[in-house]
Every structure is written in C-alpha cells, then in structure tokens.
Protein backbone atom coordinates (compact mmCIF):
# COMPACT_ATOMS: atom_id res chain seq x y z
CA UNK A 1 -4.77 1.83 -27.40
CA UNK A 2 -3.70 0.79 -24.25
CA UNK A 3 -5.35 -2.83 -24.67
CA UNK A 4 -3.01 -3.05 -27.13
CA UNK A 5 0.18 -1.69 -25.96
CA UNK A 6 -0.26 -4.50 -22.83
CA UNK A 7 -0.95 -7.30 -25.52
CA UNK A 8 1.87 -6.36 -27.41
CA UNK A 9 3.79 -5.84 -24.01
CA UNK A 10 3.07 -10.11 -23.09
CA UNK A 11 3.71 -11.17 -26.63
CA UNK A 12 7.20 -9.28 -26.92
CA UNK A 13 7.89 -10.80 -22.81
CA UNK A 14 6.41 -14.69 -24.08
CA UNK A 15 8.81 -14.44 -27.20
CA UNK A 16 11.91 -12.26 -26.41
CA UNK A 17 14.05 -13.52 -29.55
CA UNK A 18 11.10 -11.96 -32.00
CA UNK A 19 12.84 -10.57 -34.48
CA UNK A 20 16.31 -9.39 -35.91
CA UNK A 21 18.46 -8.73 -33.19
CA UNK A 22 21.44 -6.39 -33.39
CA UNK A 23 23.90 -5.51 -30.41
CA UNK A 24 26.00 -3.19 -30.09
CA UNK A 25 27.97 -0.20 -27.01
CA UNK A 26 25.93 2.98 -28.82
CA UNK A 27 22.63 3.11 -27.53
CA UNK A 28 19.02 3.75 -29.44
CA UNK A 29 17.84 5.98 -26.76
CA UNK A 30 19.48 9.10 -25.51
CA UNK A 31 19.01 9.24 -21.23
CA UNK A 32 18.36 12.81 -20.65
CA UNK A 33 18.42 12.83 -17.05
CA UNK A 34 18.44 10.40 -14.33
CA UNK A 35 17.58 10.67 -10.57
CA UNK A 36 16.96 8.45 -7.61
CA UNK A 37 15.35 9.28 -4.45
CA UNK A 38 13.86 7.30 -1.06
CA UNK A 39 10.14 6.45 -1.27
CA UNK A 40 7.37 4.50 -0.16
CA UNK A 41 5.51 1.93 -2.44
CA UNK A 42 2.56 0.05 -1.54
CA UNK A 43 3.89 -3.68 -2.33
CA UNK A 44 0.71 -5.95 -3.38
CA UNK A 45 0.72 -9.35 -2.07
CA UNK A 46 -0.15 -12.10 -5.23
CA UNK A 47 -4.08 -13.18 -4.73
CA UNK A 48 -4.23 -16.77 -3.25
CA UNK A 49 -5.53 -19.57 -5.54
CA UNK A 50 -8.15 -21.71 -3.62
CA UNK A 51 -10.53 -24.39 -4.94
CA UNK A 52 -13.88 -24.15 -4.76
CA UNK A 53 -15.44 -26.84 -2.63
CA UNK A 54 -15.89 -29.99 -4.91
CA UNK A 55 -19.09 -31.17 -5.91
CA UNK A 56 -19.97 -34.15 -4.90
CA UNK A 57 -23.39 -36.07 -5.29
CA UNK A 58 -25.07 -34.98 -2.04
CA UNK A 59 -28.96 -34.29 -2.38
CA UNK A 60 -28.22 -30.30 -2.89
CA UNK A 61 -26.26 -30.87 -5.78
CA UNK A 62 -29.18 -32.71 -8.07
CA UNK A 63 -30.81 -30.84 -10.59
CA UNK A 64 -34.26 -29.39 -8.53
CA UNK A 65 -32.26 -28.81 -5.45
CA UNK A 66 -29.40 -26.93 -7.37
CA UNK A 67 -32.10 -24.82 -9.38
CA UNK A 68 -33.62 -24.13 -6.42
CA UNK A 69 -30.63 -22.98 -4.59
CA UNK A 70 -29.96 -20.08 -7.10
CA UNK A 71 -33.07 -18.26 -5.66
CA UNK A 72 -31.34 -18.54 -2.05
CA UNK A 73 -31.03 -15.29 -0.03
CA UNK A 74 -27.36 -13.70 0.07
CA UNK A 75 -24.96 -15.23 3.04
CA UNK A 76 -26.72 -18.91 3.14
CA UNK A 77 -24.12 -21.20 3.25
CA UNK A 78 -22.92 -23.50 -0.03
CA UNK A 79 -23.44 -26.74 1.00
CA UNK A 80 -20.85 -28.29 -0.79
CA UNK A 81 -18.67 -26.71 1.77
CA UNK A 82 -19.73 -29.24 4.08
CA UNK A 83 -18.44 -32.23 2.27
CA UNK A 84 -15.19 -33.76 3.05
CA UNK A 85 -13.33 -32.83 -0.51
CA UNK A 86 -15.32 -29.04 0.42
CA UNK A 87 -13.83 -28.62 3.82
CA UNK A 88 -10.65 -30.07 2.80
CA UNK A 89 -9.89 -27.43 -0.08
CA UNK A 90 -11.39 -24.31 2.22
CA UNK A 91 -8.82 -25.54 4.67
CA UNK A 92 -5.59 -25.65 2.63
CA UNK A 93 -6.98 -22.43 1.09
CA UNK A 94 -6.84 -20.81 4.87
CA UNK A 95 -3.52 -22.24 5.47
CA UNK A 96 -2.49 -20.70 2.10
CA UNK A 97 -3.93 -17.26 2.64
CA UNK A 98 -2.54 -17.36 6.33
CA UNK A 99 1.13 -18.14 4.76
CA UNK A 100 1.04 -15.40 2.24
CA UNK A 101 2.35 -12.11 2.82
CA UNK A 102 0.24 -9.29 3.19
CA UNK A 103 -0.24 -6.23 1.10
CA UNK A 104 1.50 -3.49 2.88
CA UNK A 105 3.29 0.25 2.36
CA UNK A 106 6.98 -0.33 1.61
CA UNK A 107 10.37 1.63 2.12
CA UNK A 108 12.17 1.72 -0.67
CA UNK A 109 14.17 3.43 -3.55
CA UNK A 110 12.31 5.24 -6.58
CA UNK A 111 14.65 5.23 -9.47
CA UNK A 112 13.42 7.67 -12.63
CA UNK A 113 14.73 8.49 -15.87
CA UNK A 114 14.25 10.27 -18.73
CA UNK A 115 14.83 8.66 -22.71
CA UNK A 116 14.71 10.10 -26.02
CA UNK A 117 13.97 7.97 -29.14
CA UNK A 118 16.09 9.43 -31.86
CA UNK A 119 15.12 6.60 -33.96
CA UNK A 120 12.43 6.49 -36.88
CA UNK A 121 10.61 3.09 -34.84
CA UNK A 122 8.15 2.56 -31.86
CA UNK A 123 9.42 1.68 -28.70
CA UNK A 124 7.41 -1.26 -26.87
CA UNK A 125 10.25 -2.31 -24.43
CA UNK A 126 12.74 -1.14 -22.40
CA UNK A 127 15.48 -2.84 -20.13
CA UNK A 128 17.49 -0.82 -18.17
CA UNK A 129 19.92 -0.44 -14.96
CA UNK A 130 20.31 2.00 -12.51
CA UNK A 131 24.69 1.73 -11.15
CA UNK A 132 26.78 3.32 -8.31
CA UNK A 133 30.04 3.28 -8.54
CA UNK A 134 32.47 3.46 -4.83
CA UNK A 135 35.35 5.50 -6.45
CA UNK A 136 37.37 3.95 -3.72
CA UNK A 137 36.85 0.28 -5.16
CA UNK A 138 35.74 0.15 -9.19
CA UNK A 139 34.87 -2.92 -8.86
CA UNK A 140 32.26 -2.51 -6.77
CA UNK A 141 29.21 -1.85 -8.50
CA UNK A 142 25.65 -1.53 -6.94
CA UNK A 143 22.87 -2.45 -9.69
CA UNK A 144 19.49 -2.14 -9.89
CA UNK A 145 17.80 -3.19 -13.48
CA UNK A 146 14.26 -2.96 -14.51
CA UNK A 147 11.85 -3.55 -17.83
CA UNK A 148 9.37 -1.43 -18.55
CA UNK A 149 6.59 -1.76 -20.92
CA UNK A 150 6.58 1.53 -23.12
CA UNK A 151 5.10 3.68 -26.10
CA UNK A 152 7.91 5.64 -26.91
CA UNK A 153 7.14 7.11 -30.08
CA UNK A 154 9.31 8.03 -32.90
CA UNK A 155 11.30 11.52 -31.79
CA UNK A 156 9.83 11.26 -28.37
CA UNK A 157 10.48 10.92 -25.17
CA UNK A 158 9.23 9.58 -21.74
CA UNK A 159 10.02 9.39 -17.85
CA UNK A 160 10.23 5.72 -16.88
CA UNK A 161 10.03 5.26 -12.93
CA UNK A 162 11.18 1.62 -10.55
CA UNK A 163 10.59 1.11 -7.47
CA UNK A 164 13.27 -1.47 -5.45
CA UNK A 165 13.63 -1.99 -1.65
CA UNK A 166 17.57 -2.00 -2.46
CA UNK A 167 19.08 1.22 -2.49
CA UNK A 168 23.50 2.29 -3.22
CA UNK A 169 24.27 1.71 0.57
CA UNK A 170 23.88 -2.18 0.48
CA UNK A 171 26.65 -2.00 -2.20
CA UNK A 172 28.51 0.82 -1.80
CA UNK A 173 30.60 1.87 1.23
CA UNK A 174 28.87 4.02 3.79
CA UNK A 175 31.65 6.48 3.97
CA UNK A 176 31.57 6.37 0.14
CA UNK A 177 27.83 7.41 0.47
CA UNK A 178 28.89 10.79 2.53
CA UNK A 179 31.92 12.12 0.48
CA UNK A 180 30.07 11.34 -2.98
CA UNK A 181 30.03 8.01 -5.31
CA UNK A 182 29.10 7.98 -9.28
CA UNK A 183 25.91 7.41 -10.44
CA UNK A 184 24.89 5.45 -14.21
CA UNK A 185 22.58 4.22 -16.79
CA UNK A 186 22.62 2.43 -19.03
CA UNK A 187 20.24 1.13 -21.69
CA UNK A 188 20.69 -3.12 -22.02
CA UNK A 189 17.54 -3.78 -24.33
CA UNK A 190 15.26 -2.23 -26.61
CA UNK A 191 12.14 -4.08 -28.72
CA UNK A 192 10.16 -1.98 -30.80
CA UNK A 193 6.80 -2.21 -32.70
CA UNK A 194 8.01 -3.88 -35.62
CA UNK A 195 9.85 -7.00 -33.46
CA UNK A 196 13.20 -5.59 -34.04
CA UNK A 197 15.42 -5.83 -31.15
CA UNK A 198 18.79 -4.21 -29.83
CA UNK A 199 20.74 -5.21 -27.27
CA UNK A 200 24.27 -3.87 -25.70
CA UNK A 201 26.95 -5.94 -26.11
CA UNK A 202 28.21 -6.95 -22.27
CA UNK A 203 24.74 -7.69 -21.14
CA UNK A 204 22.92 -11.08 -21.85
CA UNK A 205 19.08 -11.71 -20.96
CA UNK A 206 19.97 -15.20 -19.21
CA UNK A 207 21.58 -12.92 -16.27
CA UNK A 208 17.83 -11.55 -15.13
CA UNK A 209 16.22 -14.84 -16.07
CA UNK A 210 14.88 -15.87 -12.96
CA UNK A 211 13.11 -12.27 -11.87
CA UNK A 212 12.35 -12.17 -15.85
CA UNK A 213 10.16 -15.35 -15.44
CA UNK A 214 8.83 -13.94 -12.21
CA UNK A 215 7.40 -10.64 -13.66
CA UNK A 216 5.95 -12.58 -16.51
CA UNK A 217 3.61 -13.68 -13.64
CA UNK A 218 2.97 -10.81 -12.56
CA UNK A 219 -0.09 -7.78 -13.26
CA UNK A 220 1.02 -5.82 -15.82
CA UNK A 221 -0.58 -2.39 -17.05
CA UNK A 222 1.24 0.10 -19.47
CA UNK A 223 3.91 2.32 -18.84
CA UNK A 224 4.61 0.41 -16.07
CA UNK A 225 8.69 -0.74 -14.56
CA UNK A 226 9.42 -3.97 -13.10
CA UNK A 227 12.33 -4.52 -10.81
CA UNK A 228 14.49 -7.19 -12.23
C-alpha cells in the first residue's frame, strides 16, 4: 500500500494538470485545528554523485586479471583508481563531497494541522500555507506553504506536519509578535485518487515553481510535507 501511495505521489508531482481541474474560495477539506511550534529537524544533506574510476585498458582490466580480481580480499585497492581518468574523477568527487553541506540537526519551525475530507474521493495531495497576519500592517503577510503526499480517505481525517527554518518573526513585527498577531490556513490544492484536481482561486502553481521542481528531486516517502 504504501509502494503505491509514493508511485501515485511522483506520477500526480511529474503531471500536475492530470485531470479535470476545478477552482474555486470553498475548500474540499475542513482544517480542524492548526498549531505551530519551535523545533529541531535533522536536515539531510543530498548524497554526492561521483564516477567510478574509468576503465581503461591497463593489464588488470583484461578478462583473467579482472576474473581474478573478484576473489581479492576486502580493502585491496581497485586499480583503475590509479589511472589518470580514475584519479581524475575520485578527485572532483572529493572536491564535490568537500563543497556539500553536511547533514546536521536544525532550528526551525514545525507547522501541523489537522484536515477533514468531507468529500466522497481519496485524497493523494495536498498543498497548503501556513499565514501571520501583523494587525498593525495587513499587508504584511508571513507565508510558509508546503505539499504533502497523503491518503486521506473518504470521511477521514489526518495531521499533516512541515518543518521550515523560517518562522512569523522574519515577517512580522517583533512587537507584533509580543502583543499577539493572527494566525491562517488555507488549503491552495487538492489531487485525489481519481486525477481530479481543485484548486483555490487566488493561488496559481507557477508561484512555488522553483521549490516545486526542487522537491521533485528530492526523497520522498508517504505522509510526508515538503516546504515549498
């Protein structure tokens, strides 16, 4: 079941204009209850792609010498790694891995919720943004969106939880922050099982399409929120 909830996760993310689309203000899912709190995350780095040294036609590399190899105690050394193209790719791959960041416990913001699905259809996918509102300046508006890859079944409901290292005080006023600011969500996309989509009205997928392309990249496993 969960093999296919992540398929069908991919295939609705590699062809977001599936099926009939409607759009409208009312939302398909009901938020219960929404909450946001500081946390720590543990932020994995993306795995470096190196090539393997290149085989070239040295002596080890012919048939009896490469059969023979296999039978090689653990820790003896490859030796196409001593050719020029070998030491060549196992040095850009060092310079790679030493350039890329490191996996490491974050600070950050946990933003959950809680949806309903009223409706008579399976939910795959959810987009959806977390707002703060500085009562002193409406047009300030802190947002924080996020997908999530769901199975929300008919008349059911489920807590949906993303993680972002922004939190309301890079927005909204710090003063703001002490005497009280309004919180929101709201609902901005919604595939289900049978490629059926809705989408509210003032919101437009090109806006995220940058991080959307980026989390496409991206490990994905099932119930799990991407920040957008």
């Amino acid at each position: 079941m969960k093999i296919l909830l992540l398929l069908s996760l991919l295939l609705s993310l590699l062809v977001p204009f599936q099926g009939p689309m409607v759009t409208s203000d009312d939302s398909p899912l009901t938020v219960a209850n929404f909450k946001w709190s500081r946390a720590r995350r543990n932020v994995e780095a993306p795995p470096v792609e190196g090539e393997a040294p290149a085989r070239a036609m040295i002596p080890q590399n012919r048939n009896f010498a490469r059969n023979a190899r296999i039978n090689d105690p653990q820790g003896v050394r490859d030796p196409n790694g001593d050719t020029i193209d070998g030491r060549s790719a196992a040095m850009e791959k060092s310079v790679a891995e030493s350039r890329a960041p490191k996996s490491k416990p974050m600070e950050g913001y946990a933003y959950r919720i809680k949806v309903q699905n009223p409706t008579t259809k399976v939910v795959e996918i959810v987009f959806w943004e977390y707002q703060f509102h500085d009562p002193a300046n409406p047009d300030l508006v802190a947002r924080r969106q996020f997908l999530c890859g769901v199975n929300i079944p008919a008349g059911k409901g489920k807590d949906l939880e993303g993680f972002s290292l922004s939190g309301p005080s890079e927005v909204v006023n710090v003063n703001t922050l002490n005497s009280g600011f309004k919180e929101d969500v709201l609902i901005n996309r919604v595939e289900y099982s049978d490629g059926s989509i809705w989408q509210r009205k003032a919101w437009n997928l090109a806006e995220v399409k940058g991080s959307y392309e980026r989390v496409l990249r991206e490990p994905w496993v099932p119930g799990m929120c991407k920040g957008l």
